[in-house]
N, C-alpha and C. Protein backbone atom coordinates (compact mmCIF):
# COMPACT_ATOMS: atom_id res chain seq x y z
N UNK A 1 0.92 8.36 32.84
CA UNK A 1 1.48 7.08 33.26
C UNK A 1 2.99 7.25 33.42
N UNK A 2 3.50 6.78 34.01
CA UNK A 2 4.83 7.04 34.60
C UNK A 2 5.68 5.77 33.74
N UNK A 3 6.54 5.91 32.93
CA UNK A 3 6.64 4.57 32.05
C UNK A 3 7.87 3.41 32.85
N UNK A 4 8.70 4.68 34.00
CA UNK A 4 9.81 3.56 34.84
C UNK A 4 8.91 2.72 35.25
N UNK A 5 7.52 3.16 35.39
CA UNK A 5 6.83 2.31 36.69
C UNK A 5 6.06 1.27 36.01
N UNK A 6 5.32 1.37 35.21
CA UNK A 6 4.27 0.89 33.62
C UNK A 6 4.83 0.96 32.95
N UNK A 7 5.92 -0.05 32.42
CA UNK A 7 6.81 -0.14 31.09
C UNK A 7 5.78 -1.21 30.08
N UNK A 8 5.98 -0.96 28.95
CA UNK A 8 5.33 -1.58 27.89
C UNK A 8 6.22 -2.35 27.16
N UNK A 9 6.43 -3.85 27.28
CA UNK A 9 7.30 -4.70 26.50
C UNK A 9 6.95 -4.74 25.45
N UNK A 10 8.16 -5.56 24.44
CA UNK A 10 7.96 -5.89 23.11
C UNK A 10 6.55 -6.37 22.86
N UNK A 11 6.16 -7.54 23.01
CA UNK A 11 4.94 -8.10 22.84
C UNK A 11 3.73 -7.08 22.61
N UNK A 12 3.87 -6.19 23.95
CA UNK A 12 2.25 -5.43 24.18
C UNK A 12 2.78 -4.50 22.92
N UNK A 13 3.74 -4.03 22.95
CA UNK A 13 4.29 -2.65 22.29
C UNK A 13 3.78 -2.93 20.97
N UNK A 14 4.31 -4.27 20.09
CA UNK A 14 3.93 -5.07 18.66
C UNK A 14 2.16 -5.10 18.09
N UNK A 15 1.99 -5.77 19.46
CA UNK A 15 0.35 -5.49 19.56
C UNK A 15 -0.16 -3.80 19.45
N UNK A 16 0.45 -3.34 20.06
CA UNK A 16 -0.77 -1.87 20.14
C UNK A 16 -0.05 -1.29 18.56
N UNK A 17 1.22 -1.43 17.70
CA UNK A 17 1.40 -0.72 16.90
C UNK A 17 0.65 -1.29 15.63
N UNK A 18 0.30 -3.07 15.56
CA UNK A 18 -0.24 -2.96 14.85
C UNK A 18 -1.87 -2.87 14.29
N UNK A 19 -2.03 -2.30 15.53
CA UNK A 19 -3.30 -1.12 15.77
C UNK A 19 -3.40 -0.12 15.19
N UNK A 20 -2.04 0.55 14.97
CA UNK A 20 -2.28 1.76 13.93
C UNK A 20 -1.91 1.81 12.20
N UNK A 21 -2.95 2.68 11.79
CA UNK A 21 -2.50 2.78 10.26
C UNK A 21 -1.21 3.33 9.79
N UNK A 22 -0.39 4.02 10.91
CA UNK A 22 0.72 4.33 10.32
C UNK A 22 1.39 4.77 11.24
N UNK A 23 2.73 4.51 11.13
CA UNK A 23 3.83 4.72 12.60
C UNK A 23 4.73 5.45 12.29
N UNK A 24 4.77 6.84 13.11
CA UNK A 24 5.76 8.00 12.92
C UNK A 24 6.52 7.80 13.80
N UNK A 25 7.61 7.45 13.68
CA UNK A 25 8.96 7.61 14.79
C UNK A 25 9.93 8.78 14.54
N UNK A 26 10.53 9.16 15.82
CA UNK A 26 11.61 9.62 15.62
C UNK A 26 12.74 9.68 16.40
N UNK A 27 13.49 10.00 16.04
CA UNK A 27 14.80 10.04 16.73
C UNK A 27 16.01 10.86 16.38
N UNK A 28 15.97 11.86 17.26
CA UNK A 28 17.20 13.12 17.20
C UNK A 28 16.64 13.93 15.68
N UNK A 29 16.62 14.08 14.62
CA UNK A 29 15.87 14.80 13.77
C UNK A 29 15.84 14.13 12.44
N UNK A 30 15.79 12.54 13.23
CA UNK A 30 15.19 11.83 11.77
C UNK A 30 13.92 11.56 11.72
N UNK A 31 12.98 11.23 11.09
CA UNK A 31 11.65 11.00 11.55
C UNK A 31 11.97 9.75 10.35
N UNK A 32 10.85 8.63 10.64
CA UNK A 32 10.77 7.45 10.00
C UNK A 32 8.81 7.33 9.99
N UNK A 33 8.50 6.62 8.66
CA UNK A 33 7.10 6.28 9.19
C UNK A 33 6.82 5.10 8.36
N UNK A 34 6.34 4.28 9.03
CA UNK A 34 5.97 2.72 8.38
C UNK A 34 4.45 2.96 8.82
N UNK A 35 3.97 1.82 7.54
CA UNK A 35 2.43 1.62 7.81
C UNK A 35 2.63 -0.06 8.16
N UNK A 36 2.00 -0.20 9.04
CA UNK A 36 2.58 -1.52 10.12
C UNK A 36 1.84 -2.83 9.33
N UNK A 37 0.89 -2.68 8.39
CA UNK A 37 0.14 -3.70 7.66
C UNK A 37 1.19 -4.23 7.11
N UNK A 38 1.68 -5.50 6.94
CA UNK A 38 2.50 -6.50 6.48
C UNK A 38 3.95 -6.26 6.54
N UNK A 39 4.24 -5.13 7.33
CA UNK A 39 5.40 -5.32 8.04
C UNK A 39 6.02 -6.26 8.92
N UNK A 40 7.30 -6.26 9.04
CA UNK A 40 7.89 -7.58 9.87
C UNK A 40 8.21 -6.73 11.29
N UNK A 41 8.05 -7.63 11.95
CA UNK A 41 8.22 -7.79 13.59
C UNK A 41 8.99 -6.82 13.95
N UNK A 42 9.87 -7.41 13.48
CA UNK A 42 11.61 -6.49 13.37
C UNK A 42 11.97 -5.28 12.98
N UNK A 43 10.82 -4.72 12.09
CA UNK A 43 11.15 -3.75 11.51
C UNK A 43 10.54 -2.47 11.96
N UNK A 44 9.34 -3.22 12.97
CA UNK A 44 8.20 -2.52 13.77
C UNK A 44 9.10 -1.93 14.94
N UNK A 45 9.59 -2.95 15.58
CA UNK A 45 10.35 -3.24 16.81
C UNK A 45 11.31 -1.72 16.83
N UNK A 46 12.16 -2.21 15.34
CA UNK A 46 13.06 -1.33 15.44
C UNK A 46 13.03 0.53 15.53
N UNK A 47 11.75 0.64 14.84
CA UNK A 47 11.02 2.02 15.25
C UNK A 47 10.66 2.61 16.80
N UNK A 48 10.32 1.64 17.43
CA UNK A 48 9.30 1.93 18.39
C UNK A 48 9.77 1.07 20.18
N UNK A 49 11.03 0.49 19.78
CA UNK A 49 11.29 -0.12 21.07
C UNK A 49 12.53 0.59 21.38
N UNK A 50 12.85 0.53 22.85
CA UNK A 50 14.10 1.28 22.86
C UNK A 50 15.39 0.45 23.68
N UNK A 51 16.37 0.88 23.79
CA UNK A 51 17.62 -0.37 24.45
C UNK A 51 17.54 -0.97 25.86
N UNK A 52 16.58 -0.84 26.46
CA UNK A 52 15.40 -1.37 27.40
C UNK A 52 14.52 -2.37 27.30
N UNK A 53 14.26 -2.38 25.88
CA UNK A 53 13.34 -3.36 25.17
C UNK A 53 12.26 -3.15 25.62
N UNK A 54 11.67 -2.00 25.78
CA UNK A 54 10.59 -1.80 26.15
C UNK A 54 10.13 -0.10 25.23
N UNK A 55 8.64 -0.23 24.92
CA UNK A 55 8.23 1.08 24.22
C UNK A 55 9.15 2.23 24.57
N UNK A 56 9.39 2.79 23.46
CA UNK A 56 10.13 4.19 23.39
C UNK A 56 9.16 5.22 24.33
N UNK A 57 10.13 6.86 24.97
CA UNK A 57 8.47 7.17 25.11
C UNK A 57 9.26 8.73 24.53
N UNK A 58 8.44 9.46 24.15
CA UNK A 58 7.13 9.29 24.54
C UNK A 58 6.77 8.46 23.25
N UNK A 59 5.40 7.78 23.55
CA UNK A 59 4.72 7.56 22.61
C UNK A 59 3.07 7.72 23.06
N UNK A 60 2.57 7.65 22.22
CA UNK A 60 1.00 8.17 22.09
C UNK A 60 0.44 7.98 20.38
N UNK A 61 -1.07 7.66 20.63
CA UNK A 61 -2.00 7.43 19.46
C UNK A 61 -2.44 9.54 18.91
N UNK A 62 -2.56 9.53 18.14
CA UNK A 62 -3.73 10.62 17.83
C UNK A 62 -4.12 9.90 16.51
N UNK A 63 -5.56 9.89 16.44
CA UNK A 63 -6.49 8.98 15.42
C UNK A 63 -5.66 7.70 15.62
N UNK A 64 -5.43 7.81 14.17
CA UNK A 64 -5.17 5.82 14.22
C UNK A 64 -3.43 5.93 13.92
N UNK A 65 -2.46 7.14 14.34
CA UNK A 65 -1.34 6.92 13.77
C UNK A 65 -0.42 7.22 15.66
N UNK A 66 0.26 5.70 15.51
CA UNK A 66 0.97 5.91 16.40
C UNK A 66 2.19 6.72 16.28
N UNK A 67 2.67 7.99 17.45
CA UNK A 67 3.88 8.53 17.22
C UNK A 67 4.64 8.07 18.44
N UNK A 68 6.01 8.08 17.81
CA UNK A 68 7.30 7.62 19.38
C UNK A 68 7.90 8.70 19.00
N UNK A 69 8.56 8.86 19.93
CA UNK A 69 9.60 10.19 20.54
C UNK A 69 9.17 11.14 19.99
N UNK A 70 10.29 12.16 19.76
CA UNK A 70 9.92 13.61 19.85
C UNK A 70 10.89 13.80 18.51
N UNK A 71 10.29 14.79 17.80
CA UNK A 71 10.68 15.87 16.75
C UNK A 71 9.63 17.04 16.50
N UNK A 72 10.03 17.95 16.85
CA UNK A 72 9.08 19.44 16.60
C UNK A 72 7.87 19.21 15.36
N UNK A 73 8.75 19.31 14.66
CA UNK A 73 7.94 19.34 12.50
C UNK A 73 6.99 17.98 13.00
N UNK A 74 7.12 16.61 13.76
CA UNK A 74 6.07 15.66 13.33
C UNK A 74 5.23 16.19 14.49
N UNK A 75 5.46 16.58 14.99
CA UNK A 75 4.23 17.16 16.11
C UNK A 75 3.10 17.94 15.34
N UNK A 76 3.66 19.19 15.10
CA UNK A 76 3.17 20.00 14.80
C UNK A 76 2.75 19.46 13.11
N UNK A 77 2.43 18.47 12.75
CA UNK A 77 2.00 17.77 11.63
C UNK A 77 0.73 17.26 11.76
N UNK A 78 1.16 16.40 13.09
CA UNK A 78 -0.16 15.36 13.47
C UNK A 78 -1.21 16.34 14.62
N UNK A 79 -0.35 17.52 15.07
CA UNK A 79 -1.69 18.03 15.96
C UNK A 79 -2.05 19.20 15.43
N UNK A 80 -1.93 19.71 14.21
CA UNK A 80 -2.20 21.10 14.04
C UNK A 80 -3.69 20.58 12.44
């Protein structure tokens, strides 16, 4: 999917994360991970949206844990 073209707003973005059991973000070589069950809006948002206001990318499911952006070590965590 081409995301300039299929951008994913806040709303859908909120919805599909709290679909997963647990949300790995990252950014430049921090990694963050919330489990989205009784988390706030805001705090979801702030993981996973970017200054676009629209889904970070990359992002992608494997099982039930959503990952955004890129760091080597969480890759090679969730696919190995």
């Amino acid at each position: 999917m081409d995301a300039k073209k299929n951008t994913i707003g806040r709303d859908e973005a909120l919805k599909m994360a709290r679909g997963a059991e647990e949300i790995i973000s990252a950014k430049g070589k921090a990694v963050k991970r919330l489990n989205p069950n009784g988390a706030e809006d805001d705090d979801i948002a702030a993981l996973i949206i970017g200054p676009s206001g629209n889904l970070r990318a990359p992002a992608f499911f494997v099982g039930n844990r959503l990952i955004v952006g890129f760091e080597e070590g969480a890759y090679k965590e969730v696919l190995t």
